[in-house]
N, C-alpha and C. Protein backbone atom coordinates (compact mmCIF):
# COMPACT_ATOMS: atom_id res chain seq x y z
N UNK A 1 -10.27 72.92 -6.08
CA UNK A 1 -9.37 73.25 -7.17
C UNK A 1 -9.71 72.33 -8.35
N UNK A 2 -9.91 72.73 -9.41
CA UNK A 2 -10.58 72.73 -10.42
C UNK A 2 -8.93 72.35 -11.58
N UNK A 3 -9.10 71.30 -12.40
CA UNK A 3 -7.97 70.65 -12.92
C UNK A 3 -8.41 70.87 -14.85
N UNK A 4 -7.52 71.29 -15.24
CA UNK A 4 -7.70 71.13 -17.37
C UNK A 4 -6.55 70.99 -17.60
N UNK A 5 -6.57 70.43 -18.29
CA UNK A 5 -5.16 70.16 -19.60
C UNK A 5 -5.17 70.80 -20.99
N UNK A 6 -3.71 71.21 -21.20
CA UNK A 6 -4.16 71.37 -23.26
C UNK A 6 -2.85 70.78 -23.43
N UNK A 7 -2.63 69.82 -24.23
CA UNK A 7 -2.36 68.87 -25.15
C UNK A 7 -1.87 69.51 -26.16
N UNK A 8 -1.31 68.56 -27.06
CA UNK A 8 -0.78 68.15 -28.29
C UNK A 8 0.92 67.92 -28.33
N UNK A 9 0.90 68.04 -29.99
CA UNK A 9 2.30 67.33 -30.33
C UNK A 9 3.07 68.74 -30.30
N UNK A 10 4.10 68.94 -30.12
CA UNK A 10 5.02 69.77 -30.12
C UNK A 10 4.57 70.80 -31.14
N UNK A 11 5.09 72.58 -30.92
CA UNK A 11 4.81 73.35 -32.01
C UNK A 11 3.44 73.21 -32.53
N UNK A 12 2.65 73.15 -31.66
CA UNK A 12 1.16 72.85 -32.33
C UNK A 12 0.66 74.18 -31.66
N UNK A 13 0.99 74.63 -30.48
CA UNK A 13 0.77 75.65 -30.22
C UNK A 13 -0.49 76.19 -28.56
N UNK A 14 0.53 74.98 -27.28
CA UNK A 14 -0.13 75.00 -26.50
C UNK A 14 0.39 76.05 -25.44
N UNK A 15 1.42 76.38 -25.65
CA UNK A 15 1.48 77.80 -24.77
C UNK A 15 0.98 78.40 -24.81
N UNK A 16 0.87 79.17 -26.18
CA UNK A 16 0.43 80.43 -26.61
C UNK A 16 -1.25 80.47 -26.48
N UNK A 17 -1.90 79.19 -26.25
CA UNK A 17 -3.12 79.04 -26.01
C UNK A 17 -3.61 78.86 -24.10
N UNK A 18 -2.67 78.50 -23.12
CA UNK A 18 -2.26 78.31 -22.13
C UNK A 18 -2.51 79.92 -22.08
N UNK A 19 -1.47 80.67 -21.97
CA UNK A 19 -1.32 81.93 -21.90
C UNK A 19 -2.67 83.00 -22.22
N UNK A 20 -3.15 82.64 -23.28
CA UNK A 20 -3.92 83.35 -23.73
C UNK A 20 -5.23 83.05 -22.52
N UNK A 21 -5.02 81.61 -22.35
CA UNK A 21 -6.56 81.56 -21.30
C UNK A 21 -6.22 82.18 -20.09
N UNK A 22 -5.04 81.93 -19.42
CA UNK A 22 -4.96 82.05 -18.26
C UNK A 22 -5.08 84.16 -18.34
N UNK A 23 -4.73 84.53 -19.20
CA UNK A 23 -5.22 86.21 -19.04
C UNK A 23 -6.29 86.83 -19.29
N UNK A 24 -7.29 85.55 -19.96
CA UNK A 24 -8.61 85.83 -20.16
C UNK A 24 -9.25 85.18 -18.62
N UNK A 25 -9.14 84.23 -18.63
CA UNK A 25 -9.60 83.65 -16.71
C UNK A 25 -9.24 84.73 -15.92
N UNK A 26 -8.25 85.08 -15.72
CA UNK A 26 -7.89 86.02 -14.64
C UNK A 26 -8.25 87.49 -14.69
N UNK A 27 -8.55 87.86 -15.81
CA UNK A 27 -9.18 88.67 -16.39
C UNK A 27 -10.78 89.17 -15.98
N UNK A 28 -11.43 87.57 -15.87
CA UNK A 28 -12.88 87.40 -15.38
C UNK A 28 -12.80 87.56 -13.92
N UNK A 29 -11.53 87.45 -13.05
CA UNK A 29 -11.77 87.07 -11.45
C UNK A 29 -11.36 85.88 -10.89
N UNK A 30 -11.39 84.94 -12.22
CA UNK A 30 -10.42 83.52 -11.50
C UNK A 30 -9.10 83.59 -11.03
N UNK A 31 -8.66 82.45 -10.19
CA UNK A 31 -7.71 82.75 -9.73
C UNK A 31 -7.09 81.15 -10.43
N UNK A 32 -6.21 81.41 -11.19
CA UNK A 32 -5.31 80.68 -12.09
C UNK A 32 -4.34 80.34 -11.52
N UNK A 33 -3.80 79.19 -11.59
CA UNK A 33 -2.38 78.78 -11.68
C UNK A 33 -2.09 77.43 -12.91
N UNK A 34 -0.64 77.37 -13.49
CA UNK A 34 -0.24 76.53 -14.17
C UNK A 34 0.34 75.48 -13.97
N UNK A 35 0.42 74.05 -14.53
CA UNK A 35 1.71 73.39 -14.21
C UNK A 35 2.17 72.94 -15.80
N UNK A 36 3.01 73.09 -16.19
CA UNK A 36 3.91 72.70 -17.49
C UNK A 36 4.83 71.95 -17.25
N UNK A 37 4.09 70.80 -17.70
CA UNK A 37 5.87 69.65 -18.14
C UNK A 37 6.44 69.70 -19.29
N UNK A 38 7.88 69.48 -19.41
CA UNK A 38 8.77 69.86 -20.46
C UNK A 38 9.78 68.21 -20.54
N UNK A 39 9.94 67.86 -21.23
CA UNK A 39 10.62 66.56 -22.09
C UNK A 39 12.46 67.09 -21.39
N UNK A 40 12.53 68.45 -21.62
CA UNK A 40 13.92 68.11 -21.64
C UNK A 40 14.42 69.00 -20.45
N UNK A 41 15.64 68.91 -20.10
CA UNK A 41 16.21 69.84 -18.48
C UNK A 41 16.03 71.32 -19.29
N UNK A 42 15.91 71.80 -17.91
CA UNK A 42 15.15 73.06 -17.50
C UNK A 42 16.16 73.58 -16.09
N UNK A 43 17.13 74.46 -16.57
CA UNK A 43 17.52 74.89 -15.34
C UNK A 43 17.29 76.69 -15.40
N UNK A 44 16.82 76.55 -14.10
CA UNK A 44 16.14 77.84 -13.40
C UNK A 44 16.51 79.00 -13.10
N UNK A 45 18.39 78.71 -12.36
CA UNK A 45 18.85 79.71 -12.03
C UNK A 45 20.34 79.25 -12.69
N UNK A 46 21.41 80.20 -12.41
CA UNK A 46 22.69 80.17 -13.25
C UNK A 46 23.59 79.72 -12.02
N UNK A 47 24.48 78.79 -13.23
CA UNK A 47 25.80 78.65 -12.14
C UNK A 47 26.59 79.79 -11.68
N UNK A 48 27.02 79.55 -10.45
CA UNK A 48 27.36 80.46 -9.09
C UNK A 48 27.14 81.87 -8.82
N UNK A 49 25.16 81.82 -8.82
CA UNK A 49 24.49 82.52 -8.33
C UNK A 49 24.19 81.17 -7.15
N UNK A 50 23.69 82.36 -6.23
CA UNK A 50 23.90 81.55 -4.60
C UNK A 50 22.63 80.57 -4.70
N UNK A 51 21.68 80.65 -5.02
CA UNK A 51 20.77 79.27 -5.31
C UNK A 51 21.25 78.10 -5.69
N UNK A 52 22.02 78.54 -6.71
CA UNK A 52 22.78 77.39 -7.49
C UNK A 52 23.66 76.94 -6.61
N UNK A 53 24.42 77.37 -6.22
CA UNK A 53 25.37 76.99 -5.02
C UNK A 53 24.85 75.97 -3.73
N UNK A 54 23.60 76.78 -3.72
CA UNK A 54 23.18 75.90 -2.30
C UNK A 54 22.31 74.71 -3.02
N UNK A 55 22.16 74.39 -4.09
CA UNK A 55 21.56 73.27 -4.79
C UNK A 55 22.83 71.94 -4.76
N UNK A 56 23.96 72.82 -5.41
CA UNK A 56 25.14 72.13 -5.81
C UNK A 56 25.65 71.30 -4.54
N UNK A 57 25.75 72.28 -3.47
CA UNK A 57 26.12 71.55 -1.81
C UNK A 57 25.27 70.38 -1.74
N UNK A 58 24.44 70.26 -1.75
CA UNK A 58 23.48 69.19 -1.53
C UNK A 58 21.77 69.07 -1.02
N UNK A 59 21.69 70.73 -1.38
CA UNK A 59 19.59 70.94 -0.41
C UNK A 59 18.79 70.33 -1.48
N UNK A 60 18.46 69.54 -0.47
CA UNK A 60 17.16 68.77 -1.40
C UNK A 60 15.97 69.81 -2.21
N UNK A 61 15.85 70.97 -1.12
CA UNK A 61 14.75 71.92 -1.70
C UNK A 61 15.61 73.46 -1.63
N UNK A 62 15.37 74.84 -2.33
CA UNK A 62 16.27 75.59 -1.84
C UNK A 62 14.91 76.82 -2.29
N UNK A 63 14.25 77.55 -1.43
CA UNK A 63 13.49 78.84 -1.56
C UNK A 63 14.17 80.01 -2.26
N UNK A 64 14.00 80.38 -3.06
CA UNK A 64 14.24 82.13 -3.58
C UNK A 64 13.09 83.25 -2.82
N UNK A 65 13.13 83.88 -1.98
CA UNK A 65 12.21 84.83 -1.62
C UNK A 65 12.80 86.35 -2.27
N UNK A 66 11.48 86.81 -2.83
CA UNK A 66 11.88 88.53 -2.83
C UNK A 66 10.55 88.85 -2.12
N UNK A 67 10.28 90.57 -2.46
CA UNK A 67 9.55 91.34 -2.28
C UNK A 67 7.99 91.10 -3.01
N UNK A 68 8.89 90.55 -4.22
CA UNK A 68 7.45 90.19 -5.21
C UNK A 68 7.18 88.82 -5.53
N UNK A 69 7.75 87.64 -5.42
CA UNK A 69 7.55 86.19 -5.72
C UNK A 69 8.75 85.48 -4.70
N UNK A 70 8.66 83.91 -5.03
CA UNK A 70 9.23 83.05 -4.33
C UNK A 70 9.05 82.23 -5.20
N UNK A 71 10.32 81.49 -5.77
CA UNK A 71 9.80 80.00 -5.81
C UNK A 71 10.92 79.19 -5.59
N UNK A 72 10.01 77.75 -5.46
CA UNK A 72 11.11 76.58 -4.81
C UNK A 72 11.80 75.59 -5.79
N UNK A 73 12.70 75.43 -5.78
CA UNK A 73 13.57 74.78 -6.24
C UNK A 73 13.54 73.15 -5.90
N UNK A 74 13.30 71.55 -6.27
CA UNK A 74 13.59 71.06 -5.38
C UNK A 74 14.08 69.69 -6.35
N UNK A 75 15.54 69.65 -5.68
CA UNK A 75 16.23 68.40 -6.68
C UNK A 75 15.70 67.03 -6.15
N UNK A 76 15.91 66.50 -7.44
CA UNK A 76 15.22 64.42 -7.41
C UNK A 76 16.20 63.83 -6.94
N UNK A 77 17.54 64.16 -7.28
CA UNK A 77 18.44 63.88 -7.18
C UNK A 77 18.11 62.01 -7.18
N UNK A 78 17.94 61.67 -8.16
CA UNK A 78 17.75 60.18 -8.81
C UNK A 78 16.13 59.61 -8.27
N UNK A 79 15.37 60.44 -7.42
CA UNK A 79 13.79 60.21 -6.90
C UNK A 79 12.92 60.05 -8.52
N UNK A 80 12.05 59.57 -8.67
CA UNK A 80 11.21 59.38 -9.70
C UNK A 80 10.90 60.95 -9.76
N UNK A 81 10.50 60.97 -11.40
CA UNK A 81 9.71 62.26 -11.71
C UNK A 81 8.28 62.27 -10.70
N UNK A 82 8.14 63.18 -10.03
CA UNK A 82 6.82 63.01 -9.51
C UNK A 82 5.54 63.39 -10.56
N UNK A 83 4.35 62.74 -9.68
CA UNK A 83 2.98 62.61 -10.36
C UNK A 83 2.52 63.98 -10.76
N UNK A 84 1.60 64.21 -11.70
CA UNK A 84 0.59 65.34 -11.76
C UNK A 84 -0.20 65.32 -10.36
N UNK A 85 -0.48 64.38 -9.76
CA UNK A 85 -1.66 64.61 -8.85
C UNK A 85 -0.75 65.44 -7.52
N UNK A 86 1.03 64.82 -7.28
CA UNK A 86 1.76 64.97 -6.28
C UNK A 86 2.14 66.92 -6.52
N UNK A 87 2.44 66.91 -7.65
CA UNK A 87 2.57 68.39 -8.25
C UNK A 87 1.47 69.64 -7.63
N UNK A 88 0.13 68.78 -7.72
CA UNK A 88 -0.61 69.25 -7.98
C UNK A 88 -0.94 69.69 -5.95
N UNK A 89 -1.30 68.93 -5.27
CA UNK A 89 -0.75 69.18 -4.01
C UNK A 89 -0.15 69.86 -2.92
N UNK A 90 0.82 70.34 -4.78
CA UNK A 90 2.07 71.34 -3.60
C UNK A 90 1.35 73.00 -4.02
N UNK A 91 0.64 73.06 -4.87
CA UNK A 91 -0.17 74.24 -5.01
C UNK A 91 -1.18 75.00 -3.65
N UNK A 92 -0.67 76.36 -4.42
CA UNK A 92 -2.22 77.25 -3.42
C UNK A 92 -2.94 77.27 -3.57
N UNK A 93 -4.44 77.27 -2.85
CA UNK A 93 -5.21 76.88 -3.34
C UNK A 93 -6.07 77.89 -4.61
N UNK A 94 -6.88 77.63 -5.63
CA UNK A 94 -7.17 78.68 -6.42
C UNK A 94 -8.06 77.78 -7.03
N UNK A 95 -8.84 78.55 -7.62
CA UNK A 95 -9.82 78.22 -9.03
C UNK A 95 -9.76 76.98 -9.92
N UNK A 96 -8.63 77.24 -10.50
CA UNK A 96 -8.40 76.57 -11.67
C UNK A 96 -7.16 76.16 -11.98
N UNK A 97 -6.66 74.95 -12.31
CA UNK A 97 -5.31 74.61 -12.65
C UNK A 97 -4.93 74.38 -14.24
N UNK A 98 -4.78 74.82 -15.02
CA UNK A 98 -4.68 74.62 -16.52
C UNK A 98 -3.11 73.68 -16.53
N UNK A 99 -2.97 72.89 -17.11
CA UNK A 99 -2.14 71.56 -16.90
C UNK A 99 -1.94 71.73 -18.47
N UNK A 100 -0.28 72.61 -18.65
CA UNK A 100 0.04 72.19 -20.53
C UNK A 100 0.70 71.06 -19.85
N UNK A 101 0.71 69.81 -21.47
CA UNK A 101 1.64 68.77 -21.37
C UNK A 101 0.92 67.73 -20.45
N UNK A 102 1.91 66.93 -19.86
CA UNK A 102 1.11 65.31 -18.62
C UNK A 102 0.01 64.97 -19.57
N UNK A 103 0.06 64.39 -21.02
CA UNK A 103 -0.71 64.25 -21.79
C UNK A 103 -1.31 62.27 -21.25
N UNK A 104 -0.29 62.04 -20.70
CA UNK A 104 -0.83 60.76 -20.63
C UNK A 104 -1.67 60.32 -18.57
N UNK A 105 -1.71 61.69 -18.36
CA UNK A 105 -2.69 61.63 -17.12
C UNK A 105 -3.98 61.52 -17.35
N UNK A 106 -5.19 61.06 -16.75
CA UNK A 106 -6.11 61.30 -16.87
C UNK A 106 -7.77 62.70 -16.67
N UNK A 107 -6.82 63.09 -16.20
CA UNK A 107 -7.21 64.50 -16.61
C UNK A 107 -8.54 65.18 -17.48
N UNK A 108 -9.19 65.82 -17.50
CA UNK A 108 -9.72 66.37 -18.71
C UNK A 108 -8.66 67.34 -19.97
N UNK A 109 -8.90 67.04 -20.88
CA UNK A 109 -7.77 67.78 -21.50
C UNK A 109 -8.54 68.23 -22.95
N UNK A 110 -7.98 69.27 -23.48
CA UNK A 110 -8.36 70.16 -24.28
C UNK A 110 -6.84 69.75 -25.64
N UNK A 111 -7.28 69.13 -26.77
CA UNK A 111 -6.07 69.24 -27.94
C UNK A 111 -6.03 69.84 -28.61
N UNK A 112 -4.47 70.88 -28.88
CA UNK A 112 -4.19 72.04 -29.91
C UNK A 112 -3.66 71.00 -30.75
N UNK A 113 -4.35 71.51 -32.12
CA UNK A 113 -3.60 70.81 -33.21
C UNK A 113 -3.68 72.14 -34.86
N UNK A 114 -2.90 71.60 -34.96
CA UNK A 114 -2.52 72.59 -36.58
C UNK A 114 -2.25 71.75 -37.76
N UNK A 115 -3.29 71.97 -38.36
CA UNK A 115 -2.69 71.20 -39.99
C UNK A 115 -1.16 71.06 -40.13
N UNK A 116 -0.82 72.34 -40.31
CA UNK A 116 0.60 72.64 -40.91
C UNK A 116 1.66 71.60 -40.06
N UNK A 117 1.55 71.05 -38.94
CA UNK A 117 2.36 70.17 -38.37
C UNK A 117 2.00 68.82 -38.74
N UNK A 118 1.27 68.56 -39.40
CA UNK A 118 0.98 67.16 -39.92
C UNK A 118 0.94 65.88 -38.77
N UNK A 119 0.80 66.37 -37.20
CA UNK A 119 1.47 65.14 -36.09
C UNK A 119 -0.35 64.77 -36.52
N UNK A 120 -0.56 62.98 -36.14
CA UNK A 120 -1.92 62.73 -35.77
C UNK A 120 -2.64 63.15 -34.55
N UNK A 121 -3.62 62.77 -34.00
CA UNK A 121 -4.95 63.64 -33.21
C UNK A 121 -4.42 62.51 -32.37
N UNK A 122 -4.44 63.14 -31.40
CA UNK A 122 -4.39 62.35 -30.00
C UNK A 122 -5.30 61.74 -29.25
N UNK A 123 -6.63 62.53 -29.63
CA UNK A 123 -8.04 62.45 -29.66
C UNK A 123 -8.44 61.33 -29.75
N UNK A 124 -7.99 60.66 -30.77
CA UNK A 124 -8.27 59.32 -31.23
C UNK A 124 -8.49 58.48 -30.46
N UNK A 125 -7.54 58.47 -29.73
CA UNK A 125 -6.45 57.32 -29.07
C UNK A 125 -6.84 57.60 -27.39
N UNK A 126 -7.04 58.95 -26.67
CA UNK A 126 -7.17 59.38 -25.75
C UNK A 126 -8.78 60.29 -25.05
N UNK A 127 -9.41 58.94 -24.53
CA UNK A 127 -10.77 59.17 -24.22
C UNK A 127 -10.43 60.83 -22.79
N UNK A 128 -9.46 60.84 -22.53
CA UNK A 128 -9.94 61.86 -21.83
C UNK A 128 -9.46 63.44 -22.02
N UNK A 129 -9.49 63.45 -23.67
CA UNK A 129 -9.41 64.39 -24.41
C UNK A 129 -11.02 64.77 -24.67
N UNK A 130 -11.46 65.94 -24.28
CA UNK A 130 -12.85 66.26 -24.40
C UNK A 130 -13.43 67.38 -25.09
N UNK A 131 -12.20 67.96 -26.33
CA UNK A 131 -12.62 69.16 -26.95
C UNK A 131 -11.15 69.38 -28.00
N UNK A 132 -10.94 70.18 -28.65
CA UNK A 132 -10.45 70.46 -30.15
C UNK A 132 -10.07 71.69 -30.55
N UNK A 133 -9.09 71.95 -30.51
CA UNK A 133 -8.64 73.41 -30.78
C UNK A 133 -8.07 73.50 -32.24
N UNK A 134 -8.22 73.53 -33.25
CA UNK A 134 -7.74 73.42 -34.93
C UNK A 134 -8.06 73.81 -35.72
N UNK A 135 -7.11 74.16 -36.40
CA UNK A 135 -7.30 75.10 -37.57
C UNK A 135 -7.58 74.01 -38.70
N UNK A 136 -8.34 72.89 -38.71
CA UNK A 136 -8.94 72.12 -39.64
C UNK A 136 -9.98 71.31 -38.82
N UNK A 137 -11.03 71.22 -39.62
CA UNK A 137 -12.37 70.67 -39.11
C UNK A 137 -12.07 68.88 -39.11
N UNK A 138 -12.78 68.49 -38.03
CA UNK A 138 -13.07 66.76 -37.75
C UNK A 138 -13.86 66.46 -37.61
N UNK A 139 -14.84 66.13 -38.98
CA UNK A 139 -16.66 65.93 -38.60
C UNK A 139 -16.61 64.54 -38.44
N UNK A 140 -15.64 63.57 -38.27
CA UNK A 140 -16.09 62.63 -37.65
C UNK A 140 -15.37 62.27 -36.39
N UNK A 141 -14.99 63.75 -35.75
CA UNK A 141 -14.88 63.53 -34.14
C UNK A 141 -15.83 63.84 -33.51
N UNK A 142 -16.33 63.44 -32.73
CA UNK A 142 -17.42 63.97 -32.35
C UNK A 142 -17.07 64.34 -30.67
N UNK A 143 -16.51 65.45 -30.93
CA UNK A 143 -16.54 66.50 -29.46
C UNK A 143 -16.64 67.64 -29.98
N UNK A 144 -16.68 68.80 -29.34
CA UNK A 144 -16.77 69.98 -29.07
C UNK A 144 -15.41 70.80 -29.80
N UNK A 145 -15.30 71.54 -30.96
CA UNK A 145 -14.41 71.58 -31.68
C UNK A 145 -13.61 73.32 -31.94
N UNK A 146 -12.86 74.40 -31.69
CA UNK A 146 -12.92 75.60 -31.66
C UNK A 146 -11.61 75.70 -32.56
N UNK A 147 -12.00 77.25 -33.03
CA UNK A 147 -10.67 77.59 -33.65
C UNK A 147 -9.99 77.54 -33.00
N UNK A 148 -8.31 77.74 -33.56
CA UNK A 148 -7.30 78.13 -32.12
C UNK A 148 -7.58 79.55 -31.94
N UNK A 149 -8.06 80.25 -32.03
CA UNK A 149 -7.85 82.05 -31.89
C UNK A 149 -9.48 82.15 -30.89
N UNK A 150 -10.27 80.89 -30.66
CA UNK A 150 -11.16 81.19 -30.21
C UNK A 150 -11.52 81.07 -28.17
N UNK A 151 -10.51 82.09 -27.71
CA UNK A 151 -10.18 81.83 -26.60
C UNK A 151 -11.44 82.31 -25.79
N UNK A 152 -11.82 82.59 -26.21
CA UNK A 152 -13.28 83.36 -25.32
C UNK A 152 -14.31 81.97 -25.15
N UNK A 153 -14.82 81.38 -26.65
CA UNK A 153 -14.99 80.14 -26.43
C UNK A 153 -14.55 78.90 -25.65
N UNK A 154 -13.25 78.40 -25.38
CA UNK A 154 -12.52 77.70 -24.92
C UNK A 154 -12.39 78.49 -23.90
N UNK A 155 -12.93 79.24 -23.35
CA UNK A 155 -12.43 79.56 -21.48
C UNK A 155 -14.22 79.74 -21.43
N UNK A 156 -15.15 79.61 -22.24
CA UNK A 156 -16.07 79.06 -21.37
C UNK A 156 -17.00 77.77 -21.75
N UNK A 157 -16.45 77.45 -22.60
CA UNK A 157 -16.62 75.65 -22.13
C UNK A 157 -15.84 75.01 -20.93
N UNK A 158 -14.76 75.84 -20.56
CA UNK A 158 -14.06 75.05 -19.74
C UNK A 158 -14.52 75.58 -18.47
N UNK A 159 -14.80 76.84 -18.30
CA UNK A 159 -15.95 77.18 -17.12
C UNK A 159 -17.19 76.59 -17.14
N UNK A 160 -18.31 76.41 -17.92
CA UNK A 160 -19.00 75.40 -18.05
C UNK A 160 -18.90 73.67 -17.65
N UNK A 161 -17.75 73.20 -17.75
CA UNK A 161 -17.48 71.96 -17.18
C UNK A 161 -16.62 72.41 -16.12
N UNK A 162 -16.31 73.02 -15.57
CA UNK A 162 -15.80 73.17 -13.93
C UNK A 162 -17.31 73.89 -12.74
N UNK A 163 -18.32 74.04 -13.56
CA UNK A 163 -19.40 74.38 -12.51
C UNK A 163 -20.29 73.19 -12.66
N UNK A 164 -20.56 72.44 -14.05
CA UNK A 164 -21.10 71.15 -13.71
C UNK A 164 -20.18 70.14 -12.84
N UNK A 165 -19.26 70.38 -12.79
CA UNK A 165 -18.09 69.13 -12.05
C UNK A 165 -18.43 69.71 -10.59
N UNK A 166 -18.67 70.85 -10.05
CA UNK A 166 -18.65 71.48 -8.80
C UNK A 166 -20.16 71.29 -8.05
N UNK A 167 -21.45 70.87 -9.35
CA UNK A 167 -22.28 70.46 -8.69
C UNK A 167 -22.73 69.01 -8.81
């Protein structure tokens, strides 16, 4: 299992680039999965729907099964945020893991950035940022640099460094 990141500062526009790869990868035959970290709570299901209920009692973990998906639920209940690598673990196995956000893991990671948000390059600062997604040029960065709209590009540089990493 094969690990990428995409980066940046908020509203810069790493979902919509997330998204866009993962339907072009899967598209080719890869078999994709995501992990997205988010800054702020994130609740999943609604109060007193029966998940919620059996969270509220006290299950450390609580399954949703249907016909078509499953997923698990599982409270910290005051446990540390767990790791990218621990996250990463609890996955099936597949292709490729595209990792938005966990900007400060070491990781390979890919940065969306947009003029119009004015945040600085993370790039700078973060050697294991290895490529550039922006709608303004950085001729004195010296990595590998794409529009944001250039998803065909950016899903195969990033196939390109997951078959050199594999040999």
């Amino acid at each position: 299992m094969q690990v990428f990141g995409v980066v940046g500062w908020k509203n810069n526009g790493k979902t919509t680039l997330v998204v866009r790869l993962v339907e072009h990868l899967t598209g080719r035959g890869l078999r994709v999965s995501t992990v997205k970290h988010a800054h702020h709570e994130v609740e999943l299901d609604q109060p007193g729907k029966d998940t919620w209920r059996h969270r509220e009692a006290g299950a450390q973990e609580v399954v949703l099964a249907t016909a078509r998906r499953f997923a698990i639920v599982h409270e910290l209940r005051g446990a540390p945020e767990p790791s990218l690598d621990e996250l990463l673990a609890r996955l099936a196995p597949c292709d490729l893991v595209l990792v938005e956000g966990f900007k400060r893991f070491a990781h390979p990671k890919l940065e969306v950035h947009r003029r119009a948000r004015g945040t600085p390059l993370l790039a700078r600062e973060d050697p294991s940022i290895v490529a550039l997604a922006t709608d303004e040029p950085f001729p004195d960065l010296p990595l590998p640099q794409f529009d944001l709209d250039d998803v065909a590009g950016i899903a195969a540089f990033i196939l390109e460094r997951m078959e050199r990493a594999a040999s």
